[in-house]
N, C-alpha and C. Protein backbone atom coordinates (compact mmCIF):
# COMPACT_ATOMS: atom_id res chain seq x y z
N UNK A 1 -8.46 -21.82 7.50
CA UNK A 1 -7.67 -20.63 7.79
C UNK A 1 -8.09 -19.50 6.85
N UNK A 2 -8.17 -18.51 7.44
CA UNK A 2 -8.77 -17.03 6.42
C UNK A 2 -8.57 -15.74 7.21
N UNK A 3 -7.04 -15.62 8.01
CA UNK A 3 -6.89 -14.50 8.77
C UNK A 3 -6.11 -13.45 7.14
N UNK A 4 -6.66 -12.37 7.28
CA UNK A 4 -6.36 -11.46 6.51
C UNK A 4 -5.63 -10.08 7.25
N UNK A 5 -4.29 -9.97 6.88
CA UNK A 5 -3.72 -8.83 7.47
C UNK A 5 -3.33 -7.89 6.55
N UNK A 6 -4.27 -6.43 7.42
CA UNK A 6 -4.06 -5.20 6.39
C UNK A 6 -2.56 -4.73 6.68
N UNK A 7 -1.40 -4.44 6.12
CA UNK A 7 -0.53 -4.10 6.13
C UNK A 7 0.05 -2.74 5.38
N UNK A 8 -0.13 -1.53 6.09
CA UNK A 8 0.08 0.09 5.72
C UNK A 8 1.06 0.17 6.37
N UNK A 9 1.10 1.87 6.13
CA UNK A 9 2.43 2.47 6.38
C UNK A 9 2.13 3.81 5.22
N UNK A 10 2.86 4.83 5.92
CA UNK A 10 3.21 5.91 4.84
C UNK A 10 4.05 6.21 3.55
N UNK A 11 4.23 6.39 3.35
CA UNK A 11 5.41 6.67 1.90
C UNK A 11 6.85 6.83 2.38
N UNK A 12 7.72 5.64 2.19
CA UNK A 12 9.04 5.81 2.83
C UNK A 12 8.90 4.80 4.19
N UNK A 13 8.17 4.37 4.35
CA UNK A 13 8.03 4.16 6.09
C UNK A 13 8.54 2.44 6.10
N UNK A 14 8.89 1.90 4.83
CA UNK A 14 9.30 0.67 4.96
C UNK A 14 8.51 -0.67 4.79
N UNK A 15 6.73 -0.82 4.03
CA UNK A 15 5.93 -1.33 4.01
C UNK A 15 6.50 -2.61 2.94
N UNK A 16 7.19 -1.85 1.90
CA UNK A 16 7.81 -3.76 1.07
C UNK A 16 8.93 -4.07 1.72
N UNK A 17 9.35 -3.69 2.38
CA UNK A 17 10.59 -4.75 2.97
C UNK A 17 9.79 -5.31 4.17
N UNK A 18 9.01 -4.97 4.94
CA UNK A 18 8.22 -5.91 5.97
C UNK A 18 7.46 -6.94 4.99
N UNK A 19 6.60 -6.14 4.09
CA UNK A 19 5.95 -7.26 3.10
C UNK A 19 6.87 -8.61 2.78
N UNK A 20 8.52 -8.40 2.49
CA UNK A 20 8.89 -8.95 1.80
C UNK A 20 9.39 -10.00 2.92
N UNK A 21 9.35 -9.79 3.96
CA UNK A 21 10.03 -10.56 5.27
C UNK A 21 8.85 -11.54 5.33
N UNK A 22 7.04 -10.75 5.38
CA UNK A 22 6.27 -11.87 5.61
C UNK A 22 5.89 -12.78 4.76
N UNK A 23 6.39 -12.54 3.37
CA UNK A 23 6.52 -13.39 2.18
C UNK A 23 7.10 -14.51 1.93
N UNK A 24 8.59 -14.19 2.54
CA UNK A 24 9.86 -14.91 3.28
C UNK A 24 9.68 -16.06 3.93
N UNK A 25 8.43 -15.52 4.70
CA UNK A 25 8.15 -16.46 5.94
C UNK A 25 6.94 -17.48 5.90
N UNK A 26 6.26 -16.89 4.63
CA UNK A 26 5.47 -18.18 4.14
C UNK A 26 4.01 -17.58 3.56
N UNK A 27 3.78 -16.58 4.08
CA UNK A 27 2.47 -15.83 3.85
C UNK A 27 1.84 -15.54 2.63
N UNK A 28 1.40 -15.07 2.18
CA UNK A 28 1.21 -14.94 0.96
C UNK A 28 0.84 -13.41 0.67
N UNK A 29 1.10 -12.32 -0.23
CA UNK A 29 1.16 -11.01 -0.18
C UNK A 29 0.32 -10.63 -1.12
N UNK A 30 -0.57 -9.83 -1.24
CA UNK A 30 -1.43 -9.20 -2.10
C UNK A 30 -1.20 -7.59 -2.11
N UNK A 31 -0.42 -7.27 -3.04
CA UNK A 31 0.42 -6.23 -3.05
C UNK A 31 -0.79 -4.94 -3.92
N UNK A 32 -1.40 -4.07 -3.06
CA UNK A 32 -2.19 -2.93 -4.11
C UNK A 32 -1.77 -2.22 -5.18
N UNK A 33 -0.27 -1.62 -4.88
CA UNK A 33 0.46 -1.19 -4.86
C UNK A 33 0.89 -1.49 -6.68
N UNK A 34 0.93 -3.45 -6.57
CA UNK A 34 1.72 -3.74 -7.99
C UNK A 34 0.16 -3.76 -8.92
N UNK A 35 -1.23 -3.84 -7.83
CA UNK A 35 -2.53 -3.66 -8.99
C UNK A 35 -2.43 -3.06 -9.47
N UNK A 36 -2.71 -1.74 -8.60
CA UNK A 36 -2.37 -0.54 -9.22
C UNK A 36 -1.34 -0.06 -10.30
N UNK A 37 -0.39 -0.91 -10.50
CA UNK A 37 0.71 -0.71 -11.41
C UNK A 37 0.41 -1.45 -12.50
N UNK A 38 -0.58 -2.54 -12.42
CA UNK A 38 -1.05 -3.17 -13.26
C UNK A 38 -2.34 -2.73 -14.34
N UNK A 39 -2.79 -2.14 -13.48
CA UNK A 39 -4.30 -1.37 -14.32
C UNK A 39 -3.45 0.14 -14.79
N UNK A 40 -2.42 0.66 -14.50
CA UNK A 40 -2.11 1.95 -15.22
C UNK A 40 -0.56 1.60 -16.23
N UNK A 41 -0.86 0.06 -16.14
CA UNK A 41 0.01 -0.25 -17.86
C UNK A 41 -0.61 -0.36 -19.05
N UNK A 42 0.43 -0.16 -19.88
CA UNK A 42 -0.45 -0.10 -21.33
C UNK A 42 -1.29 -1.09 -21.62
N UNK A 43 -2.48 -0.85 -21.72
CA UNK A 43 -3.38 -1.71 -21.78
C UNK A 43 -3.91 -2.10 -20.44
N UNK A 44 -3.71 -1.64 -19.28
CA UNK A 44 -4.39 -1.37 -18.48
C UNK A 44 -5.66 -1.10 -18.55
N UNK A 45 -6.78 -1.69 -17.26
CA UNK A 45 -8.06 -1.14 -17.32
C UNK A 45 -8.25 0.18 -17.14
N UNK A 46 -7.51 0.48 -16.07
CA UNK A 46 -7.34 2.02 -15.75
C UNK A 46 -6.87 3.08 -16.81
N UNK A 47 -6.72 2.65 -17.97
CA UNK A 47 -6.00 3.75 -19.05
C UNK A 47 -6.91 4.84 -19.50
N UNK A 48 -7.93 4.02 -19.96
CA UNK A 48 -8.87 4.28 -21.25
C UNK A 48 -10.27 5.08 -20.26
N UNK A 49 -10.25 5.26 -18.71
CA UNK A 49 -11.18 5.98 -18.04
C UNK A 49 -10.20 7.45 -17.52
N UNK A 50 -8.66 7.06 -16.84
CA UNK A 50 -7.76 8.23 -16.71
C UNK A 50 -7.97 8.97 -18.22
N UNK A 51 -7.85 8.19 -19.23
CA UNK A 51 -7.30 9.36 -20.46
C UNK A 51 -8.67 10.21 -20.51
N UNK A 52 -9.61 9.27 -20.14
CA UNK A 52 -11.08 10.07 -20.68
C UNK A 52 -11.16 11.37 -19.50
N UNK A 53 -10.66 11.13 -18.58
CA UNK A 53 -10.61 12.35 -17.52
C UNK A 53 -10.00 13.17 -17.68
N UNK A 54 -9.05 12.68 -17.75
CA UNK A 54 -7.41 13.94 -17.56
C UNK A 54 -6.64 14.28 -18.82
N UNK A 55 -7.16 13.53 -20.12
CA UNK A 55 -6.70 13.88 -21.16
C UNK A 55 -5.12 12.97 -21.46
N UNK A 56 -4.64 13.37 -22.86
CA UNK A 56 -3.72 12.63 -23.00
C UNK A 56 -1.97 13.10 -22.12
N UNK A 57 -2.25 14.34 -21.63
CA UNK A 57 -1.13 15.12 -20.89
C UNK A 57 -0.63 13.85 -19.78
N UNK A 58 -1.42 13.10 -19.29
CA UNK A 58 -1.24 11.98 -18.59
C UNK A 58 -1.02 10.86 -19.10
N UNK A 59 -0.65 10.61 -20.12
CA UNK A 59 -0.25 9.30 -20.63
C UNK A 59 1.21 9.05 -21.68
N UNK A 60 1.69 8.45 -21.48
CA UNK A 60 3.37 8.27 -21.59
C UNK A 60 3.15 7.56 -22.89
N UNK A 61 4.23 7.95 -23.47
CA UNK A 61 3.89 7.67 -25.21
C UNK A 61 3.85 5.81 -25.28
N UNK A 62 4.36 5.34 -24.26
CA UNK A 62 3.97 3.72 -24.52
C UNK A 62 2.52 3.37 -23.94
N UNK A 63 1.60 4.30 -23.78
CA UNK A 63 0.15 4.17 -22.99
C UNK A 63 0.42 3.76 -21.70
N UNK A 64 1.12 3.66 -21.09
CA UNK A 64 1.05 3.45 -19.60
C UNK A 64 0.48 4.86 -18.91
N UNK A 65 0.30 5.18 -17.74
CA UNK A 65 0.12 6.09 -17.06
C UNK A 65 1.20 6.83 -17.05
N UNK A 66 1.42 8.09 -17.14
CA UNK A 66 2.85 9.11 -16.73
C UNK A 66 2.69 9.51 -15.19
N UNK A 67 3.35 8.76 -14.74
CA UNK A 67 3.19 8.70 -13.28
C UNK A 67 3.50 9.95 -12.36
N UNK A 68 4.89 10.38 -13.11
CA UNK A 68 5.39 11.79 -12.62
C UNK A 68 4.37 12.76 -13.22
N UNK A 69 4.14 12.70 -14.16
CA UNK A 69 2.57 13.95 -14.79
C UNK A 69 1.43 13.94 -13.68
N UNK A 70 0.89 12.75 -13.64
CA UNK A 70 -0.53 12.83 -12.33
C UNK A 70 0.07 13.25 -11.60
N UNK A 71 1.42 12.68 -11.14
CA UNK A 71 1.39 13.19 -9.79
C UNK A 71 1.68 14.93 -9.27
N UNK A 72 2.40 15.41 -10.54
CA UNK A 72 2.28 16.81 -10.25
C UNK A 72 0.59 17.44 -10.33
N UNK A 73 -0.20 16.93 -11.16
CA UNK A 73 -1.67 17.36 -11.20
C UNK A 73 -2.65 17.00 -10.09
N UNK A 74 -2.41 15.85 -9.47
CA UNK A 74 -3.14 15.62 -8.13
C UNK A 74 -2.45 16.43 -6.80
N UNK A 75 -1.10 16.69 -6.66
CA UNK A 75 -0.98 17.63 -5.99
C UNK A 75 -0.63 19.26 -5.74
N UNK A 76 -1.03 19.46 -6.96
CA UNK A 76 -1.55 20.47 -6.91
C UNK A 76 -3.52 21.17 -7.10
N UNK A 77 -4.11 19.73 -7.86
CA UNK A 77 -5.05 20.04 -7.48
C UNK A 77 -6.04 18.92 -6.62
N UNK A 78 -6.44 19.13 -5.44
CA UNK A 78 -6.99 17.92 -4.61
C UNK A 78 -8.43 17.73 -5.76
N UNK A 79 -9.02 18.59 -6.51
CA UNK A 79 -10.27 17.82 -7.02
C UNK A 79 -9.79 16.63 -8.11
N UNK A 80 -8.88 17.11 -8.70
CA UNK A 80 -8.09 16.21 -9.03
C UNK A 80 -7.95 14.79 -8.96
N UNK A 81 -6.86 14.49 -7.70
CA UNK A 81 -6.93 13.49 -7.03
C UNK A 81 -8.16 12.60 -6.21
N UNK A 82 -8.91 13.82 -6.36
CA UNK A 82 -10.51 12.75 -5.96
C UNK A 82 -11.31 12.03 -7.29
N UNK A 83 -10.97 12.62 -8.58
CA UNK A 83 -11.17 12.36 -9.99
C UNK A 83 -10.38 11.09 -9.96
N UNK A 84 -9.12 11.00 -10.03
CA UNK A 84 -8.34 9.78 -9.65
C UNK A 84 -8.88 8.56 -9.16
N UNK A 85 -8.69 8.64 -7.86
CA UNK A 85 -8.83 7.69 -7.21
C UNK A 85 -10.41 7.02 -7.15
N UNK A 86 -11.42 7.54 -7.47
CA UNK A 86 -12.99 7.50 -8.09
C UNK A 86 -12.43 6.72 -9.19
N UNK A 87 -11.56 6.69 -10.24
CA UNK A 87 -11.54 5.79 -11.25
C UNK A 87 -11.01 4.44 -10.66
N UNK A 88 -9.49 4.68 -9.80
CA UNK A 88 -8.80 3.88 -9.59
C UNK A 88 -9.15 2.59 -8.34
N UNK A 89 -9.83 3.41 -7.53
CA UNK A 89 -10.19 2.35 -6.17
C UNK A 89 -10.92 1.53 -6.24
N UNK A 90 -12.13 1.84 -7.14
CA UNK A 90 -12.64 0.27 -7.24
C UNK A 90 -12.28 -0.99 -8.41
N UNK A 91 -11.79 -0.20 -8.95
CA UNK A 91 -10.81 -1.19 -9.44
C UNK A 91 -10.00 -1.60 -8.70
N UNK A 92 -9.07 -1.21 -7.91
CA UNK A 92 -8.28 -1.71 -7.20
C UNK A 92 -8.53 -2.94 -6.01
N UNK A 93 -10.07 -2.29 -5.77
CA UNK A 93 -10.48 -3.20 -4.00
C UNK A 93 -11.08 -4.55 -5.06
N UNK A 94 -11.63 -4.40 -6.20
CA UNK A 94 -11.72 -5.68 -6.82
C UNK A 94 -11.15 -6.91 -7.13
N UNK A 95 -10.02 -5.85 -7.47
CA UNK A 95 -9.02 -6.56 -8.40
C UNK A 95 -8.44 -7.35 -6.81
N UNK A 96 -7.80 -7.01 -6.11
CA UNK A 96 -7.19 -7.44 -4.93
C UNK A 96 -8.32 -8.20 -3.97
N UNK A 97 -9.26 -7.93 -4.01
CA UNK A 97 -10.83 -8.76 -3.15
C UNK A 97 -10.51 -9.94 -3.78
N UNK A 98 -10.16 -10.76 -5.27
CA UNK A 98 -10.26 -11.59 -5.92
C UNK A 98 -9.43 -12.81 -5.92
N UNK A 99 -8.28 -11.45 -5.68
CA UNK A 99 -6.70 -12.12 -5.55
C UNK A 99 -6.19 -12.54 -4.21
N UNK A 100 -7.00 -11.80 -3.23
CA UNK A 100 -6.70 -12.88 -1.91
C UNK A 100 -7.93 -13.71 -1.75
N UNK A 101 -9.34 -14.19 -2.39
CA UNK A 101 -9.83 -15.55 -1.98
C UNK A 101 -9.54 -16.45 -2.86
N UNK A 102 -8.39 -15.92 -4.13
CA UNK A 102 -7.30 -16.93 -4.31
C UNK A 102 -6.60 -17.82 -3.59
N UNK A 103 -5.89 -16.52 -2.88
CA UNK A 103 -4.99 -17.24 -2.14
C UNK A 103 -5.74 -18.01 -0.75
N UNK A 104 -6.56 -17.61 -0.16
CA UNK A 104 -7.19 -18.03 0.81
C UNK A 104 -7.92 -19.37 0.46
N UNK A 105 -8.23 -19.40 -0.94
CA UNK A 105 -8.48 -20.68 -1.57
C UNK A 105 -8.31 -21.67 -1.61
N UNK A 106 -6.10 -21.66 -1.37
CA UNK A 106 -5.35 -22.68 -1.67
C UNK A 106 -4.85 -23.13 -0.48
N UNK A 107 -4.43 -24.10 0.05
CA UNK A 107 -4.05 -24.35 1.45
C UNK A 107 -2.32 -24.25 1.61
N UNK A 108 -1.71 -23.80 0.63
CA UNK A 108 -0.38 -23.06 0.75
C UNK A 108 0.16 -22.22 1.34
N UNK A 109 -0.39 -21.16 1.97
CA UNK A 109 -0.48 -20.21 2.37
C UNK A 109 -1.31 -20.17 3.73
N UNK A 110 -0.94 -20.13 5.00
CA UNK A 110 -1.54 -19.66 5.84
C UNK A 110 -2.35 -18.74 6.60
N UNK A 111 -1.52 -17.59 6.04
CA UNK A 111 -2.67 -16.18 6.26
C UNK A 111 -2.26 -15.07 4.87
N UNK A 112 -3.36 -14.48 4.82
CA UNK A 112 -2.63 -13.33 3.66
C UNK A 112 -2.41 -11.85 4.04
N UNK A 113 -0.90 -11.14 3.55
CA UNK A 113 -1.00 -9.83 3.97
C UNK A 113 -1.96 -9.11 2.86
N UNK A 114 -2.30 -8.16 3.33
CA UNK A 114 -2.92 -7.33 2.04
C UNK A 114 -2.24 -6.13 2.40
N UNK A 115 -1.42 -5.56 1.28
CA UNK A 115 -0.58 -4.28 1.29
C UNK A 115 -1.54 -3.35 1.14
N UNK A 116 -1.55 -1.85 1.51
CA UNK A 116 -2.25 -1.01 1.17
C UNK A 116 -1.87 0.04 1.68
N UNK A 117 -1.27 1.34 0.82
CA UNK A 117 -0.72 2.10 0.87
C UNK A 117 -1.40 3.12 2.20
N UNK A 118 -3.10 3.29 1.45
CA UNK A 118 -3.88 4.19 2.07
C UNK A 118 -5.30 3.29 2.77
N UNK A 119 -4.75 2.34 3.49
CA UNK A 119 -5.61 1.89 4.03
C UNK A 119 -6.84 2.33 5.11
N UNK A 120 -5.75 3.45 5.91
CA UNK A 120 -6.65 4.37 7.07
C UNK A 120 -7.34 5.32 6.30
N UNK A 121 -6.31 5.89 5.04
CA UNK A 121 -7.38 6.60 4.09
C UNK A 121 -8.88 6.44 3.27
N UNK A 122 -8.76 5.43 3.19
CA UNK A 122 -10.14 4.74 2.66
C UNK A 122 -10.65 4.50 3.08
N UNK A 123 -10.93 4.13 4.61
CA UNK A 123 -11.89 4.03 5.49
C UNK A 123 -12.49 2.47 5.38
N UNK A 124 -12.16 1.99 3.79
CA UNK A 124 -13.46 0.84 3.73
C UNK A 124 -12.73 -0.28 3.55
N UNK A 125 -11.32 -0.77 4.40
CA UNK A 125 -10.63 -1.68 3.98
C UNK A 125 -10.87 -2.67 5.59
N UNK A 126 -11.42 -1.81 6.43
CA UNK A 126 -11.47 -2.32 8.21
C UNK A 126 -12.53 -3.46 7.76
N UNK A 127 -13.65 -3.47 6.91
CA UNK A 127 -14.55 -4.70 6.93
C UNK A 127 -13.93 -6.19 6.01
N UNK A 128 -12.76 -5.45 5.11
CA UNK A 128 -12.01 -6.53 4.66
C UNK A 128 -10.82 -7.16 5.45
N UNK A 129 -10.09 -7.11 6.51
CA UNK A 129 -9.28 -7.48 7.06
C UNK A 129 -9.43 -7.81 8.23
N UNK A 130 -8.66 -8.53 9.19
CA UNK A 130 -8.77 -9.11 10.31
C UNK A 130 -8.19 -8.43 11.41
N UNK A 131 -6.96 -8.12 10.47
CA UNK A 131 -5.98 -7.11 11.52
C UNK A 131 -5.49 -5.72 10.86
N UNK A 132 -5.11 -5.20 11.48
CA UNK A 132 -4.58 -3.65 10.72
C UNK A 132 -2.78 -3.37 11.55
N UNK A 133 -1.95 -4.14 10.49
CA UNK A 133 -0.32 -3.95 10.65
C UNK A 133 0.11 -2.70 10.03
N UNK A 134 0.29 -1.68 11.20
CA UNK A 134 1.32 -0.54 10.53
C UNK A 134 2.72 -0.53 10.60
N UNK A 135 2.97 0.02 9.60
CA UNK A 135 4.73 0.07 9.89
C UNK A 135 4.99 1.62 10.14
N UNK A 136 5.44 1.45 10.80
CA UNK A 136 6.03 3.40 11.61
C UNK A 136 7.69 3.51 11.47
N UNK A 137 7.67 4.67 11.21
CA UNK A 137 8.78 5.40 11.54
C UNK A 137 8.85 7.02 11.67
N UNK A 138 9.66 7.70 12.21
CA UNK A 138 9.51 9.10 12.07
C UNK A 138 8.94 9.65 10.83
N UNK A 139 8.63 10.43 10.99
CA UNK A 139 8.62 11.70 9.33
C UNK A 139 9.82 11.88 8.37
N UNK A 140 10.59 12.32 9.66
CA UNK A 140 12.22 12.76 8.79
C UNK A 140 12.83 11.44 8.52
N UNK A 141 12.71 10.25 8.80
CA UNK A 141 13.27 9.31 8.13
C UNK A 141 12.62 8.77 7.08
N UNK A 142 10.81 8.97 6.82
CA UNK A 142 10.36 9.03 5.59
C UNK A 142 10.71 9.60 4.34
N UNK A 143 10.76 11.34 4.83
CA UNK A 143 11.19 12.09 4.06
C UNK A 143 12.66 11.71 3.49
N UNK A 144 13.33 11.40 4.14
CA UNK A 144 15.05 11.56 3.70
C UNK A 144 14.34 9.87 2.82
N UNK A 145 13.94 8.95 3.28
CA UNK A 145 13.74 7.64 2.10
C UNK A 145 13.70 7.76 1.27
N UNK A 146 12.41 8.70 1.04
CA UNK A 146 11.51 9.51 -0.41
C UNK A 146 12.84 9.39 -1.46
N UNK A 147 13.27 10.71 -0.99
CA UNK A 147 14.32 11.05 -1.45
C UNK A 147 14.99 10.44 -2.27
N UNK A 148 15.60 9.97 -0.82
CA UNK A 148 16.99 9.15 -1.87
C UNK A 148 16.62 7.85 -3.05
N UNK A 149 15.08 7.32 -2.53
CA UNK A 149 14.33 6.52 -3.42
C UNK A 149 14.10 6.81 -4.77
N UNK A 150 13.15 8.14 -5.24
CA UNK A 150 12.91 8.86 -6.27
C UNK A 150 13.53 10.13 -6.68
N UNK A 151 14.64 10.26 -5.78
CA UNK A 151 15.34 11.55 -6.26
C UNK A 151 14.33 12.84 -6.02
N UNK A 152 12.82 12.88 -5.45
CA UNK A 152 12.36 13.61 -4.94
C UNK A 152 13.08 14.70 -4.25
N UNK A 153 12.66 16.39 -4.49
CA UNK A 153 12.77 17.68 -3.76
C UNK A 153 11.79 17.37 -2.13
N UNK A 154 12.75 17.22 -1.37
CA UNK A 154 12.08 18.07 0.13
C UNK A 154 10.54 18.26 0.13
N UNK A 155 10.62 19.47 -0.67
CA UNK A 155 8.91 19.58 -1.11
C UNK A 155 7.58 18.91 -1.43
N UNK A 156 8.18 18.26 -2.52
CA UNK A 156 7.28 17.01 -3.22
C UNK A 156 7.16 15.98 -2.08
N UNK A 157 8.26 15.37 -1.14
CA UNK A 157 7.96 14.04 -0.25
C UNK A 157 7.30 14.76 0.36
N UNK A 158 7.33 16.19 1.09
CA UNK A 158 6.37 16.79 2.33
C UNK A 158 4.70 16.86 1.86
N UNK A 159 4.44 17.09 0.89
CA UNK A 159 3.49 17.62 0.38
C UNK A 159 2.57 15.77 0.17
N UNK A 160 3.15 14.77 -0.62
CA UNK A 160 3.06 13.50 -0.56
C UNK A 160 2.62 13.07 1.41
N UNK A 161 3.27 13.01 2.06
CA UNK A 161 3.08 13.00 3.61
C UNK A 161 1.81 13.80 3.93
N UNK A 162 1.42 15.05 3.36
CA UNK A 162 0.63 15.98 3.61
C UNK A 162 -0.44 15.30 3.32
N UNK A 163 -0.41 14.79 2.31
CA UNK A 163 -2.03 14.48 1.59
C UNK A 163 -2.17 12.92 2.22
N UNK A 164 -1.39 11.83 3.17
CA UNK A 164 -1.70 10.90 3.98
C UNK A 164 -2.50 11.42 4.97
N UNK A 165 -2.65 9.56 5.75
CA UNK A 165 -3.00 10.36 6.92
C UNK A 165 -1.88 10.40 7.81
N UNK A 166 -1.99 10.86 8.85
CA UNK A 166 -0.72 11.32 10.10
C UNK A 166 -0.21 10.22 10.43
N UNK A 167 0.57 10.29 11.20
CA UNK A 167 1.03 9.16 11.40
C UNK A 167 0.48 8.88 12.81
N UNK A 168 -0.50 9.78 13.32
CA UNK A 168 -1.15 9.08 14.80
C UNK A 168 -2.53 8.83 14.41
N UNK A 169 -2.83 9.34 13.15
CA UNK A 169 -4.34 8.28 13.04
C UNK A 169 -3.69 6.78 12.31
N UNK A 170 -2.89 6.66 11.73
CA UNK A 170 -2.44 5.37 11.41
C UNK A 170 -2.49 4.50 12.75
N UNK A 171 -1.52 4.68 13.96
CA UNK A 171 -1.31 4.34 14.72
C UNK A 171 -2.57 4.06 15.48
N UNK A 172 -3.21 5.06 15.49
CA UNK A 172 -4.50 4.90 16.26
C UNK A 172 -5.51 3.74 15.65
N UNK A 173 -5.44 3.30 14.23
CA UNK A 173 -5.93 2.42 13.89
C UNK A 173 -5.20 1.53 13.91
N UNK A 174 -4.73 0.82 14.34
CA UNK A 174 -3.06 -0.12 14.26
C UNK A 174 -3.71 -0.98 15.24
N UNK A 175 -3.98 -2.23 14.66
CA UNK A 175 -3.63 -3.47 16.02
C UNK A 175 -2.22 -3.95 16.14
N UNK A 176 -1.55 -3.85 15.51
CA UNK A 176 0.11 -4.17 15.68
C UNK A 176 0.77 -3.23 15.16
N UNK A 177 1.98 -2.96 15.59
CA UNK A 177 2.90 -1.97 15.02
C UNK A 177 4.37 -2.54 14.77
N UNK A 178 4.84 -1.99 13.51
CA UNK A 178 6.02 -2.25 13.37
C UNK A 178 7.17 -1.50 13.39
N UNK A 179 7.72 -1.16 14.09
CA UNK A 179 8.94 -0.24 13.93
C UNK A 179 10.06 0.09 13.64
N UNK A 180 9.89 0.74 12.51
CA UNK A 180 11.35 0.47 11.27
C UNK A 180 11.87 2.05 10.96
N UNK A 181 12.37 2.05 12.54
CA UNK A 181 13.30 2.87 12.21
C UNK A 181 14.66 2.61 12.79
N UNK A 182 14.65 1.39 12.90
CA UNK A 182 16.21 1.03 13.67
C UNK A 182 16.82 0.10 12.29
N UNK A 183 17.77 -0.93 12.70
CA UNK A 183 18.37 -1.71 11.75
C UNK A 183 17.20 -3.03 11.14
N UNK A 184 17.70 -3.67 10.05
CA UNK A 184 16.99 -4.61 9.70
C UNK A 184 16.95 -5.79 10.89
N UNK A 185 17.90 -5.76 11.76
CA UNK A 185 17.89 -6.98 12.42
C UNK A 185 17.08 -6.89 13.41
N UNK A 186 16.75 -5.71 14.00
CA UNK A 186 14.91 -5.24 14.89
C UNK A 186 14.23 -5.88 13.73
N UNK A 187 13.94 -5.32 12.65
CA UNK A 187 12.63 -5.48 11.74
C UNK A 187 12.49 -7.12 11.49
N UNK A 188 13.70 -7.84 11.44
CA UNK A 188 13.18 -9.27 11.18
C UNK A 188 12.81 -9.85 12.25
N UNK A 189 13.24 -9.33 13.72
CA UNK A 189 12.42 -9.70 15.03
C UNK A 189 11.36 -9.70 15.11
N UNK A 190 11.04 -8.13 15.08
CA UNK A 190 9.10 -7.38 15.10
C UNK A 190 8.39 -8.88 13.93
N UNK A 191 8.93 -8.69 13.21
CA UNK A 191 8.21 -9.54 11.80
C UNK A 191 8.50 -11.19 11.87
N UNK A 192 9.16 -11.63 12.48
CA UNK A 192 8.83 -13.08 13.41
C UNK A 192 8.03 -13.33 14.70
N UNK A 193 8.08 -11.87 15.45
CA UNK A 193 7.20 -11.99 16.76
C UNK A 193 6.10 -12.39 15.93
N UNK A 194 5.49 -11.29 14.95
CA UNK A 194 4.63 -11.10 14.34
C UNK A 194 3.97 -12.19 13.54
N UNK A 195 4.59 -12.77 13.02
CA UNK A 195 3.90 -14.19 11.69
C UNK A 195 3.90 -15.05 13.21
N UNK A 196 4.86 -15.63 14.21
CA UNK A 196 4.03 -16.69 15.26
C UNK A 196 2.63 -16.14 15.87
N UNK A 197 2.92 -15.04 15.69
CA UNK A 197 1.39 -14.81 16.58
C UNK A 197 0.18 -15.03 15.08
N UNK A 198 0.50 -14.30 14.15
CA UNK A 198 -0.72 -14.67 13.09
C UNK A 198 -0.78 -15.86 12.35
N UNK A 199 0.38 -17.03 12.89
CA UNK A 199 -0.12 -17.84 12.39
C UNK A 199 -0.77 -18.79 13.69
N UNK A 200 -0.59 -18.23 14.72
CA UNK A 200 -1.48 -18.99 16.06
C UNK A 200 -3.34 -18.33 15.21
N UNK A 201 -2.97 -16.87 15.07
CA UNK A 201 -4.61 -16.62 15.22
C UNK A 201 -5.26 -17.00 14.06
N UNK A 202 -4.45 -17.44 13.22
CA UNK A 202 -4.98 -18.33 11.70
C UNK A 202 -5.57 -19.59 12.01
N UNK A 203 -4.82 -20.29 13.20
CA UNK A 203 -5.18 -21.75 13.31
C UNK A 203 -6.38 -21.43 14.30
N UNK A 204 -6.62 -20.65 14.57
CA UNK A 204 -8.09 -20.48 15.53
C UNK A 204 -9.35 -20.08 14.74
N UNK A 205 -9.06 -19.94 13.45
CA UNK A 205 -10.37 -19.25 12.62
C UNK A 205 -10.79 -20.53 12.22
């Protein structure tokens, strides 16, 4: 078995609580998301190449990354954020390349999700995965998430949404879709239809 499912979604759109349903259900999750949170802690790999870029204005007096600092500097400047993510992505596709032929390693686990925020964004995640799971929901129910999540201004979640991709090139790359904009008790449906069918197409690899 070695079915690998890319699992995106936009900001707000509900991607760890589906994660956390197919986790639930036996799968095994390779979360970018917590790499990434991992290489911009103190002592992170990611520290000591951000500081050399962006200076110490980006780094939080315990050396972790100042998360709210980048993020006002990448959106306001996109060369910026291409400085960024040039440090951060291949670290990231490594670090996570490693951690699911872990899991694919062990016979515990039947298929693996791989979370990824900006999967349609990167273009180079389609030769690592089997399938491409989006999770959808409107805009305005992103936006109002943001929100109430990070205490985010209107502005900041729009502008965050801005710099994704749309939500119809997501879709347009989507072999399955999930749709979470109704109650949890749709989403644990979609996400049981979902694991019987990937664990049928697991037992066929």
């Amino acid at each position: 078995m070695s079915l690998v499912v890319g699992l995106t979604g936009g900001i707000g759109s509900g991607k760890s609580a589906v994660a956390e349903r197919f986790a639930a259900r036996g799968a095994a999750v390779v979360d970018t998301d917590a790499i990434a949170h991992r290489l911009t802690a103190p002592g992170g790999a990611g520290i000591a190449p951000i500081r050399a870029a962006f200076g110490d204005g980006v780094i939080a007096p315990d050396g972790a990354l100042d998360r709210a600092a980048m993020r006002r500097l990448v959106f306001a400047d996109p060369a910026a954020r291409r400085r960024l993510e040039a440090i951060l992505h291949p670290l990231i596709r490594q670090a996570s390349a490693e951690e699911v032929q872990r899991r694919l390693a062990g016979a515990e686990f039947p298929y693996v999700v791989l979370v990824v925020p900006l999967l349609v964004e990167s273009g180079g995640y389609r030769e690592r995965v089997d399938r491409i799971c989006v999770v959808d929901c409107p805009e305005e129910a992103q936006i109002a998430r943001v929100m109430a999540r990070s205490g985010m201004r209107c502005t900041e979640a729009q502008a965050i949404l801005d710099a994704q991709a749309s939500r119809a090139e997501r879709l347009a790359a989507a072999d399955d879709v999930i749709d979470n904009a109704a109650d949890l008790a749709a989403l644990d449906a979609q996400v049981d239809a979902l694991h019987a069918k990937y664990l049928a197409l697991a037992k066929r690899r």
